[in-house]
N, C-alpha and C. Protein backbone atom coordinates (compact mmCIF):
# COMPACT_ATOMS: atom_id res chain seq x y z
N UNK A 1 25.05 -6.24 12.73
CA UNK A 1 24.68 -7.35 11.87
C UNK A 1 23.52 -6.87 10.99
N UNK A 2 23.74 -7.08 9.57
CA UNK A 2 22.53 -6.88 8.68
C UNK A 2 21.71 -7.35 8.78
N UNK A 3 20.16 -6.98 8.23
CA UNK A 3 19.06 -7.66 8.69
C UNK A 3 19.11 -9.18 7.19
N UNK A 4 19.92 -9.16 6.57
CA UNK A 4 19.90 -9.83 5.49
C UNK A 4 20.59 -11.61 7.07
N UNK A 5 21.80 -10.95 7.70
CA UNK A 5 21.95 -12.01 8.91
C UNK A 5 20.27 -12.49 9.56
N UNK A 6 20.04 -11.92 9.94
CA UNK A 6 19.02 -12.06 10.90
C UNK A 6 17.83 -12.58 10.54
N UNK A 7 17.93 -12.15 9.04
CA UNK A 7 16.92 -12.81 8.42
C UNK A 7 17.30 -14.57 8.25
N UNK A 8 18.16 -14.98 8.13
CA UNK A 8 18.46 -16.33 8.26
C UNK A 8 19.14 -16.99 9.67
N UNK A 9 18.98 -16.19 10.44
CA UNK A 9 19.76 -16.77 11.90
C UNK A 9 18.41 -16.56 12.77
N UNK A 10 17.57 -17.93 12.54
CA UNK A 10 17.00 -18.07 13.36
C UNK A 10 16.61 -18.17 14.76
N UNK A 11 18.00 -18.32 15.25
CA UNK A 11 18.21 -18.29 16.63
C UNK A 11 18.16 -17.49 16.97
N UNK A 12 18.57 -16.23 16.78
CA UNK A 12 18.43 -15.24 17.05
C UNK A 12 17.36 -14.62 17.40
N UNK A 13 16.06 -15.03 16.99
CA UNK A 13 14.45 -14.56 17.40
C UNK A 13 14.79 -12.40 17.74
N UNK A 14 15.11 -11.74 16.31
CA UNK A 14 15.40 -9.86 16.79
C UNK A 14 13.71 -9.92 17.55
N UNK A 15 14.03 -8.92 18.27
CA UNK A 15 12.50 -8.26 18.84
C UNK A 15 12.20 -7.85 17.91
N UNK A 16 11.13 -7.15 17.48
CA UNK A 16 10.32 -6.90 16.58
C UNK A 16 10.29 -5.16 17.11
N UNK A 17 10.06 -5.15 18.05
CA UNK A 17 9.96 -3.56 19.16
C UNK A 17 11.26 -3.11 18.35
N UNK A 18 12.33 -3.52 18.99
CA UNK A 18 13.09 -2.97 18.37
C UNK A 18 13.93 -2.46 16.92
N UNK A 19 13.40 -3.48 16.15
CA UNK A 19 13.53 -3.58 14.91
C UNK A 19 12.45 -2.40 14.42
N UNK A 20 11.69 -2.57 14.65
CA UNK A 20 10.41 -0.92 14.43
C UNK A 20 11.00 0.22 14.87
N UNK A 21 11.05 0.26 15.99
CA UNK A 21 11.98 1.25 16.24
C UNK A 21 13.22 2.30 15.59
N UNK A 22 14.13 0.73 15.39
CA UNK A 22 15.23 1.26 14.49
C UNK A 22 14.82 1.54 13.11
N UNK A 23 13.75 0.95 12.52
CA UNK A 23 13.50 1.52 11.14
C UNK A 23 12.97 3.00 11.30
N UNK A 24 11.65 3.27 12.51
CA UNK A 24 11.45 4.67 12.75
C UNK A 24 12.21 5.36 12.66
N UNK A 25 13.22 5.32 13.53
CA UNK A 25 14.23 6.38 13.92
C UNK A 25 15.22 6.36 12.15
N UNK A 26 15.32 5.48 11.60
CA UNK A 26 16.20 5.81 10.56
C UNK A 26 15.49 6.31 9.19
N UNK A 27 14.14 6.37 9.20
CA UNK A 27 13.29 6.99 8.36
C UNK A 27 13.39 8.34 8.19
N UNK A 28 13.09 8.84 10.14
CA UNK A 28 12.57 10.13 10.32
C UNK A 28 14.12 10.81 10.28
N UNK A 29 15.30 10.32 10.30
CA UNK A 29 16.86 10.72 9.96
C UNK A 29 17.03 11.31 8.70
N UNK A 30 16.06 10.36 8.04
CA UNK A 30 16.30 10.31 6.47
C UNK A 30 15.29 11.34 5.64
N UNK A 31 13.65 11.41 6.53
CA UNK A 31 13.03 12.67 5.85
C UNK A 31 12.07 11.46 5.04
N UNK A 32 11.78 10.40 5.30
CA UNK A 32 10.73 10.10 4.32
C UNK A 32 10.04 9.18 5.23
N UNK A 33 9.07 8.38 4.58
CA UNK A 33 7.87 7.51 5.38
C UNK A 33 8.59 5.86 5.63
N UNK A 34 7.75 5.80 7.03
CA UNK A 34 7.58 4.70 7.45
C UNK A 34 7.01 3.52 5.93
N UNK A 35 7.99 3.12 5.39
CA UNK A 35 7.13 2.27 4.23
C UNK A 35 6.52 1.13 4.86
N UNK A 36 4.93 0.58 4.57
CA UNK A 36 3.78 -0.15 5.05
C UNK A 36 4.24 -1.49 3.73
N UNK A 37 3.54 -2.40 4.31
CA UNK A 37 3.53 -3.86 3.37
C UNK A 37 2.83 -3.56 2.49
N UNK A 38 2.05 -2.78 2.14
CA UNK A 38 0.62 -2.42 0.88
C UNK A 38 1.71 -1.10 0.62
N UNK A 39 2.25 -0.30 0.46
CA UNK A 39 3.25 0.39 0.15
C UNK A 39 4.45 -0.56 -0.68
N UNK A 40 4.72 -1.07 -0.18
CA UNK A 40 5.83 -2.21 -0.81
C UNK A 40 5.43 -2.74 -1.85
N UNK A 41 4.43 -2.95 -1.74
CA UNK A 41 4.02 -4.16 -2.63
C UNK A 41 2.88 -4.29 -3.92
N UNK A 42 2.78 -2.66 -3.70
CA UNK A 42 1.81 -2.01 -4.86
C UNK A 42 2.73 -1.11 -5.72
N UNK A 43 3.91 -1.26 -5.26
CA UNK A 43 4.38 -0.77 -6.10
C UNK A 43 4.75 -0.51 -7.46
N UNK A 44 4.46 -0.11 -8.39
CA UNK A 44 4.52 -0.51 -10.04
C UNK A 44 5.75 -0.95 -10.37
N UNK A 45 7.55 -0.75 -9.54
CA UNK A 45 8.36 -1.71 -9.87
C UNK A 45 8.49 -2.96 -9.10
N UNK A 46 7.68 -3.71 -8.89
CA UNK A 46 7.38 -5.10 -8.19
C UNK A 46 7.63 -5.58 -9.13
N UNK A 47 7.07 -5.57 -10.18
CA UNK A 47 7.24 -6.97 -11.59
C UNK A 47 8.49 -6.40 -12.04
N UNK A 48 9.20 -5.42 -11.87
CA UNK A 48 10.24 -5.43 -12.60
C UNK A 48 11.49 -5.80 -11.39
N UNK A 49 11.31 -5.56 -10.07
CA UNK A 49 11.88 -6.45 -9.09
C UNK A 49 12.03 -7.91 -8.99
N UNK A 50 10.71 -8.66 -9.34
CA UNK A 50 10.47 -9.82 -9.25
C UNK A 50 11.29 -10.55 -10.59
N UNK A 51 11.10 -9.92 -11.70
CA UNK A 51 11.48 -10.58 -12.61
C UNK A 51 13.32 -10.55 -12.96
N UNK A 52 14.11 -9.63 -12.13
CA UNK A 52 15.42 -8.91 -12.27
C UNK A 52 16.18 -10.06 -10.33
N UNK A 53 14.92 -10.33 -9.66
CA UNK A 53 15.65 -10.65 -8.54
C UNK A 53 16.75 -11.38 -8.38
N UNK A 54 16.87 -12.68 -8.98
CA UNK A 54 18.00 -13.16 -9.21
C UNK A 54 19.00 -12.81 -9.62
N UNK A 55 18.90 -11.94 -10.74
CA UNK A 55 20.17 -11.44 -11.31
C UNK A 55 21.20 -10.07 -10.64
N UNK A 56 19.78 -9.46 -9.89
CA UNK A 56 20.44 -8.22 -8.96
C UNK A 56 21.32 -9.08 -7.78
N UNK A 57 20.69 -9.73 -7.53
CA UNK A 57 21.02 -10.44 -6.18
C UNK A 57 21.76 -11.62 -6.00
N UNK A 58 21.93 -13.00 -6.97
CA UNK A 58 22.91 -14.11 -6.87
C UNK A 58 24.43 -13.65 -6.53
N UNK A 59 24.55 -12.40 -7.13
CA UNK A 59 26.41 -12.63 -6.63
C UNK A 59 26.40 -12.12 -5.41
N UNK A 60 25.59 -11.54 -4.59
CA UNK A 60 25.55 -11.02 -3.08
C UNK A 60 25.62 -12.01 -2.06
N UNK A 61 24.78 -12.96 -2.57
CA UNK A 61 24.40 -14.14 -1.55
C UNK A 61 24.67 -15.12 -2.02
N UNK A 62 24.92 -16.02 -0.39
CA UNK A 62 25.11 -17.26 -0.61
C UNK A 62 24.41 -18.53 -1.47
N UNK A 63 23.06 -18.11 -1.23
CA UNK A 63 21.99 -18.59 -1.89
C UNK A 63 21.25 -17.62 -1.91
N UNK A 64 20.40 -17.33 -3.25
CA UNK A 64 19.26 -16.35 -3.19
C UNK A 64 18.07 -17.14 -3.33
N UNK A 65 17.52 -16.47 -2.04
CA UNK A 65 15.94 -17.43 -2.31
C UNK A 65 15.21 -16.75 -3.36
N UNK A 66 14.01 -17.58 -3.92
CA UNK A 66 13.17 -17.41 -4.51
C UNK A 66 12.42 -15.89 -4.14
N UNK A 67 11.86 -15.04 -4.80
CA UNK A 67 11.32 -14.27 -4.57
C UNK A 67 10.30 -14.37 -4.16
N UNK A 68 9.12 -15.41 -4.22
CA UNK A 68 7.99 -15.37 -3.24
C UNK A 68 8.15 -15.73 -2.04
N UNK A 69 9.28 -16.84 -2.06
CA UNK A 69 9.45 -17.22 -0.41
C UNK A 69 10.18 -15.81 0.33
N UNK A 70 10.90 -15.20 -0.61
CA UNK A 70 11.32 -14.14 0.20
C UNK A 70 10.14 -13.13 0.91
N UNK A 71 8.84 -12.84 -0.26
CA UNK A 71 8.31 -11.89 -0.26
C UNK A 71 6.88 -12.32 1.22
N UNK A 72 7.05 -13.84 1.22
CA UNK A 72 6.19 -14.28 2.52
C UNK A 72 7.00 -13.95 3.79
């Protein structure tokens, strides 16, 4: 199940342990960094994310949330 599921199936409560985990292990697979929330989010394409989100993203999903509620 995608984390895009999990992100709305509240019931579900993922561990967090494990979810770290699996991002570790698929980082260090991949050869690059653990990306941090201040990594994410300083990024210089943020405004061009933020302002494109809807349009990358409405035909994927059922509903696309807002980008700040996403980004809390």
């Amino acid at each position: 199940m995608g984390f895009r599921r999990l992100y709305r199936r509240l019931d579900l409560q993922p561990d967090r342990a494990v979810v770290r985990s699996t991002l570790v292990r698929k980082c260090e697979f991949k050869g690059i960094a653990v990306p941090t929330y201040a990594a994410l989010t300083d990024r210089p394409e943020r405004a061009a994310i933020e302002e494109e989100w809807e349009q990358m993203l409405a035909h994927q999903l059922p509903t696309c949330p807002p980008f700040a509620e996403f980004r809390q």
